[in-house]
Protein backbone atom coordinates (compact mmCIF):
# COMPACT_ATOMS: atom_id res chain seq x y z
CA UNK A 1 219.61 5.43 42.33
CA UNK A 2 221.65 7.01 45.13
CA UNK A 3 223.94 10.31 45.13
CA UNK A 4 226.63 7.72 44.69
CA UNK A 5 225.56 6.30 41.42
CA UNK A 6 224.51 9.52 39.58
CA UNK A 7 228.37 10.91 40.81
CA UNK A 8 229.64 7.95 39.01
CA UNK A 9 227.65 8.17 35.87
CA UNK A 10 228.19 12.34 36.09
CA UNK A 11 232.07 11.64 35.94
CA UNK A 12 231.56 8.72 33.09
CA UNK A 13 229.89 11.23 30.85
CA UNK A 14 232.17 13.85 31.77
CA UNK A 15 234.81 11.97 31.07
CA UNK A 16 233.02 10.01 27.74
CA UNK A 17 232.74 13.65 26.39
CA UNK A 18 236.22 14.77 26.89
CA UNK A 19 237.79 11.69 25.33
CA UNK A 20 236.06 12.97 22.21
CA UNK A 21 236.17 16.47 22.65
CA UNK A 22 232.76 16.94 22.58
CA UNK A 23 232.63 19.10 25.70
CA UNK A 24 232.80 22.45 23.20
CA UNK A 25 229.20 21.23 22.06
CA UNK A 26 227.43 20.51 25.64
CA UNK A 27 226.67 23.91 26.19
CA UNK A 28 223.33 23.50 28.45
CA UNK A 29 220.90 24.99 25.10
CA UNK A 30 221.98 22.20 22.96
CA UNK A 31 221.91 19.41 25.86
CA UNK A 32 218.11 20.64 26.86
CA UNK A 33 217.33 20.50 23.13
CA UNK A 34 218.63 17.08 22.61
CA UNK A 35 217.29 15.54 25.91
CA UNK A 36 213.67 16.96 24.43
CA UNK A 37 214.74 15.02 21.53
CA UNK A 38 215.37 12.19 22.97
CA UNK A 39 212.23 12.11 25.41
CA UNK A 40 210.40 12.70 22.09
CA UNK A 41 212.08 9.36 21.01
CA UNK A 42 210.78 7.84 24.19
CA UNK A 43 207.11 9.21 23.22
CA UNK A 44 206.88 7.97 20.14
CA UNK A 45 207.25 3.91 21.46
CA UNK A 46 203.52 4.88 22.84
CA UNK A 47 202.59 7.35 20.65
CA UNK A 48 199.59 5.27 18.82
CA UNK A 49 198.98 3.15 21.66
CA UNK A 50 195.45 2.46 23.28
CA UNK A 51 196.37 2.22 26.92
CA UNK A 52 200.36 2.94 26.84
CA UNK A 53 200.70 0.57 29.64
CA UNK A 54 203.07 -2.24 30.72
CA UNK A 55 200.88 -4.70 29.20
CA UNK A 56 200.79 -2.81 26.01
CA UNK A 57 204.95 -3.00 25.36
CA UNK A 58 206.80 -6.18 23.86
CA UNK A 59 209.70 -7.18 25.57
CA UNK A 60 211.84 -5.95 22.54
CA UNK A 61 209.84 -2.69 23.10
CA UNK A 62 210.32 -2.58 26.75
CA UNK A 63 214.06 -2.37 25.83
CA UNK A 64 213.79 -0.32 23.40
CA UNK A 65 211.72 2.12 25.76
CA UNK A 66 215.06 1.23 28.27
CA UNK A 67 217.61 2.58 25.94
CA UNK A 68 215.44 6.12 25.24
CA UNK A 69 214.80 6.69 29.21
CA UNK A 70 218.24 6.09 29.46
CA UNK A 71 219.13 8.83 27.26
CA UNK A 72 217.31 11.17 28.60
CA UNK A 73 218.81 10.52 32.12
CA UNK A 74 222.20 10.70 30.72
CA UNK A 75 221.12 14.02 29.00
CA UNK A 76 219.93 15.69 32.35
CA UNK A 77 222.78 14.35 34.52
CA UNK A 78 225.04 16.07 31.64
CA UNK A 79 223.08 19.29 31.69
CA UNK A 80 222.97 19.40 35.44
CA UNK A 81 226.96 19.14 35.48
CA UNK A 82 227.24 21.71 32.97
CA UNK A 83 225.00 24.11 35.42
CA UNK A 84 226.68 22.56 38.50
CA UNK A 85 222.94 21.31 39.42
CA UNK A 86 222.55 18.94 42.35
CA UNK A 87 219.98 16.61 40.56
CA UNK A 88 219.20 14.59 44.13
CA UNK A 89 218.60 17.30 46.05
CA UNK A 90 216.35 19.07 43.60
CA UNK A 91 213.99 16.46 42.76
CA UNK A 92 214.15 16.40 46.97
CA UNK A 93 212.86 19.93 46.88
CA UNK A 94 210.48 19.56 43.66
CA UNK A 95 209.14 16.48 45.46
CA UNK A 96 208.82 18.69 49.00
CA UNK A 97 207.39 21.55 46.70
CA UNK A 98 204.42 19.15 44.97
CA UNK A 99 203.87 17.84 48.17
CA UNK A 100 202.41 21.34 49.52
CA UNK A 101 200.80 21.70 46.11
CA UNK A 102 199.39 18.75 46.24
CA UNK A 103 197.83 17.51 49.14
CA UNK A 104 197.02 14.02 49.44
CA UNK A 105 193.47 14.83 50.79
CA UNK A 106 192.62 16.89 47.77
CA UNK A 107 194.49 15.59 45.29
CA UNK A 108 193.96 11.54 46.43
CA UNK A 109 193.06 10.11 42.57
CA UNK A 110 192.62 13.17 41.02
CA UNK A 111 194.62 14.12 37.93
CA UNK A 112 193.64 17.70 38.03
CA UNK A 113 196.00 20.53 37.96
CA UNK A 114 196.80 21.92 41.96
CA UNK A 115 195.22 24.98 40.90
CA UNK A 116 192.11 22.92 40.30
CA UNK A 117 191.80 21.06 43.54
C-alpha cells in the first residue's frame, strides 16, 4: 500500500462519514473500541482452529477473513485521521524501533519477548 493509497482511502472514509453524518460519533474512544471489535471478528474465523494457517481457511473463509482485516484497516486509517496520525511513517518508526529491539542475531526464530533474548 503506498502513502498514496491510504490518502485516498483516508479521504473516502472521511468523506463516507460525512455523507451520513456520522462524523459526531468517530470520536477516536469509540473508533479504537470498534476496530477491537472488529479484529475480534477477525479472531474468531481461527478461533477453534488447529494450526490457523493458510491451509486451514476455505476460500469462502479466506474472504470472509478479507472483509474483517479490511475493517480493521478502515478503522485505524479513520482513527489516525481523527488524531491527525501519519499511519506510514509510524509503522516506519515502530518497524525502526523493533528493529533495535529485536535483533536479528538474537531474535533469528525465536518468538520470545525482546526482554527475553
Amino acid at each position: 500500500m503506498s502513502d498514496e493509497d491510504l490518502e485516498t482511502l483516508k479521504l473516502a472514509l472521511r468523506e463516507f462519514a460525512q455523507q451520513r453524518d456520522w462524523d459526531q460519533f468517530h470520536t477516536p474512544k469509540n473508533l479504537a473500541s470498534a476496530l477491537i471489535v472488529e479484529a475480534g471478528e477477525l479472531l474468531e474465523h481461527f478461533q477453534w482452529m488447529d494450526r490457523g494457517d493458510r491451509e486451514s481457511l476455505s476460500s469462502r473463509q479466506r474472504e470472509q477473513v478479507a472483509l474483517e482485516m479490511a475493517d480493521v484497516l478502515l478503522y485505524l486509517i479513520r482513527l489516525g485521521d481523527k488524531l491527525n496520525v501519519d499511519l506510514i511513517a509510524a509503522a516506519r518508526r515502530k518497524l525502526e524501533l523493533n528493529a533495535l529491539k529485536y535483533p536479528a542475531s538474537l531474535a533469528r526464530g525465536s518468538s520470545k519477548k525482546y526482554t527475553e533474548l
